[in-house]
Structures are given as C-alpha cells and as structure tokens.
Protein backbone atom coordinates (compact mmCIF):
# COMPACT_ATOMS: atom_id res chain seq x y z
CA UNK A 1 0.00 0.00 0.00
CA UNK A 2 2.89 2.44 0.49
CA UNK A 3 4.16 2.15 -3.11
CA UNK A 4 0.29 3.44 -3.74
CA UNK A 5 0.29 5.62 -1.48
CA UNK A 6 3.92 7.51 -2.78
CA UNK A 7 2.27 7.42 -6.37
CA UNK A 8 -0.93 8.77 -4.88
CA UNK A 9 1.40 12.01 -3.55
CA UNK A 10 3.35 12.34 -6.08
CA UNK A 11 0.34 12.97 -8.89
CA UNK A 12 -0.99 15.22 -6.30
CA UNK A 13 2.03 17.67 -6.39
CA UNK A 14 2.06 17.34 -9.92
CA UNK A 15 -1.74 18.02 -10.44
CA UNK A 16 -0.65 21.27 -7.37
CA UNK A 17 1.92 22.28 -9.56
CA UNK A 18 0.45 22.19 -13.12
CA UNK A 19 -2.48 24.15 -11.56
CA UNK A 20 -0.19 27.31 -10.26
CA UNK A 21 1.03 27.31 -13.40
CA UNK A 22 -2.02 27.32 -14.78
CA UNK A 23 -3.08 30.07 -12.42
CA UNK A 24 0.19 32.11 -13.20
CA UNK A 25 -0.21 31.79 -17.17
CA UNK A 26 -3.41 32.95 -16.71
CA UNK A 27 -2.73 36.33 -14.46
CA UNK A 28 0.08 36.94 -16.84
CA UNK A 29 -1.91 36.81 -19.95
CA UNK A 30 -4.66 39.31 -18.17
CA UNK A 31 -1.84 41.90 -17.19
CA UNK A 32 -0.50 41.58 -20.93
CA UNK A 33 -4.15 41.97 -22.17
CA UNK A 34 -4.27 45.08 -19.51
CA UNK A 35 -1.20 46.78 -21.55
CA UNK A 36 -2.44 46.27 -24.83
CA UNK A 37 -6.25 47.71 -23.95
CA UNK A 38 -4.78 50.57 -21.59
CA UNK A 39 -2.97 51.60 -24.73
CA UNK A 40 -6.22 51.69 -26.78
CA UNK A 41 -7.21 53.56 -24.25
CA UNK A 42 -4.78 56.39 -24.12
CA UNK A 43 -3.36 54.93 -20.39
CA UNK A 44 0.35 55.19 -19.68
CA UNK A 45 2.83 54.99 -16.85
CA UNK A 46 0.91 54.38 -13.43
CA UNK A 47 -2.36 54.16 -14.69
CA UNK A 48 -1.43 51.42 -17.92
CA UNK A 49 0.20 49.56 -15.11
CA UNK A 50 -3.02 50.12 -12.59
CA UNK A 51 -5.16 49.18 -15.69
CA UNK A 52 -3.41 46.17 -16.42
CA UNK A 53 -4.05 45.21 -12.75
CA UNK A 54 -7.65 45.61 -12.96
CA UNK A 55 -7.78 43.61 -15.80
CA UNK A 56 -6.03 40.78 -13.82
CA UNK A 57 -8.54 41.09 -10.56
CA UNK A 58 -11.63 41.37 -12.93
CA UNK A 59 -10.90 37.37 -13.52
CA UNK A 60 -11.50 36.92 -10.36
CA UNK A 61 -14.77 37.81 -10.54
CA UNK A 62 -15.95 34.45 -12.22
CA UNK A 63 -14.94 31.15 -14.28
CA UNK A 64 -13.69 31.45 -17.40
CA UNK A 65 -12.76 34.45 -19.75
CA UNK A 66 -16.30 36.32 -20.40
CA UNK A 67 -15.30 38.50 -17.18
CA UNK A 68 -12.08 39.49 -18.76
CA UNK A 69 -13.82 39.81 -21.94
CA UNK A 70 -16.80 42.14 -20.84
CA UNK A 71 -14.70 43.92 -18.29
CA UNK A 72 -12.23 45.22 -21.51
CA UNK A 73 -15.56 45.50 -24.01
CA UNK A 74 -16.98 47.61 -21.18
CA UNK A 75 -13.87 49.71 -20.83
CA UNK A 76 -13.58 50.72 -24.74
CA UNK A 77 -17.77 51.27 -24.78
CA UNK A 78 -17.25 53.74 -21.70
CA UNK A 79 -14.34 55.38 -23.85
CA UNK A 80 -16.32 55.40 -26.78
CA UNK A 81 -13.27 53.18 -28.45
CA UNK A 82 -14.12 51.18 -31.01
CA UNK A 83 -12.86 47.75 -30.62
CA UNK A 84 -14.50 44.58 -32.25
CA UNK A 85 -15.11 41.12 -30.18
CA UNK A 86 -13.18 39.53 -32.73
CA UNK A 87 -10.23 41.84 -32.14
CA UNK A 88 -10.69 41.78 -28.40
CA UNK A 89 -10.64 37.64 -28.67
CA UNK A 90 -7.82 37.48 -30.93
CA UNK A 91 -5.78 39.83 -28.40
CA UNK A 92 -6.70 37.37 -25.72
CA UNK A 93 -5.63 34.28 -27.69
CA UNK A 94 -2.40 35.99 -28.88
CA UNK A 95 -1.26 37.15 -25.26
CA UNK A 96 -2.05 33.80 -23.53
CA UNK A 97 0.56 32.16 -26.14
CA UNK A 98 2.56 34.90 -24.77
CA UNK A 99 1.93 34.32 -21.31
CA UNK A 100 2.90 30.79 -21.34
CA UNK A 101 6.08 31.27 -23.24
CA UNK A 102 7.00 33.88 -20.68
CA UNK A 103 6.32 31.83 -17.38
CA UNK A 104 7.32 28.74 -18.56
CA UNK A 105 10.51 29.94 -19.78
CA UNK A 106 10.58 31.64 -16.00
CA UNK A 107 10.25 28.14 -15.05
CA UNK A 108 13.05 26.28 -16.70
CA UNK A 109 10.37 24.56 -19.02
C-alpha cells in the first residue's frame, strides 16, 4: 500500500503544480491583455500599469474568460473606443501564447 500511497502524492504535487502554473499563465496573460487595452485607451505609466491590474482582478470575478472579456468591451464602450469582439478575442488568444512562453521559460520549461 505504500508504493500506492507515494504514487498517490506524487500525482498530487504534480496536479498542485500544473495548476499554479495554470493560475500564473493565466494572471500573466490578463496583465499583458491590460497593456495592450490601456494603450487603446490612451493609459500610460501608473495608470497602464493600474489598468493592467484591474484587468487581472476582474478574472476573479468568475470562471472562465467572459469576465475578462466584458470587463475590456466595457472599458472601450465607456471610452467610446471602437474595438470589435473579434479583435478583443484574438488579443486574448495571442497574449495567452505569450503568457505561457514567458512563465514557462521563467520556469526552466
């Protein structure tokens, strides 16, 4: 039962692991995301940077990416900014790709 056991921890840590990565990709890719829309919206220095941040705690409103994704569409409507879904779900595809190559490079992967 011990050799079960060991295998039993081990997949555990893993699973631990793979999910703060997870977690990590996924805050990166929001503060990336926050750059590129505080740009759109005319935001540099400090506020780009407390943008960005906003854009990372609006996914932790819910599950999934519609927060992120209404939070930004929001954001350019209130601006009057125009910005299509398609654009604004492209962005978010193309900075998760960049979100993972930056942490897991971070992490030796």
């Amino acid at each position: 039962m011990s050799q079960f056991d060991d295998r039993e921890q081990v997949f555990e840590k893993q699973f631990a692991m793979d999910e703060e990565l997870q977690f990590k990709v996924m805050a990166r890719r929001d503060k990336l995301l926050g750059l590129w829309a505080a740009d759109k919206l005319g935001l540099t220095g400090q506020d780009a940077q407390d943008y960005a941040m906003s854009v990372v705690k609006a996914d932790l409103r819910e599950p999934g990416d519609e927060d992120v994704f209404e939070y930004l569409q929001q954001s350019f409507a209130d601006k009057n900014i125009e910005v299509s879904e398609h654009q604004i779900r492209r962005e978010m595809d193309s900075k998760l790709d960049e979100a993972r190559e930056q942490v897991m490079s971070e992490a030796g992967k």
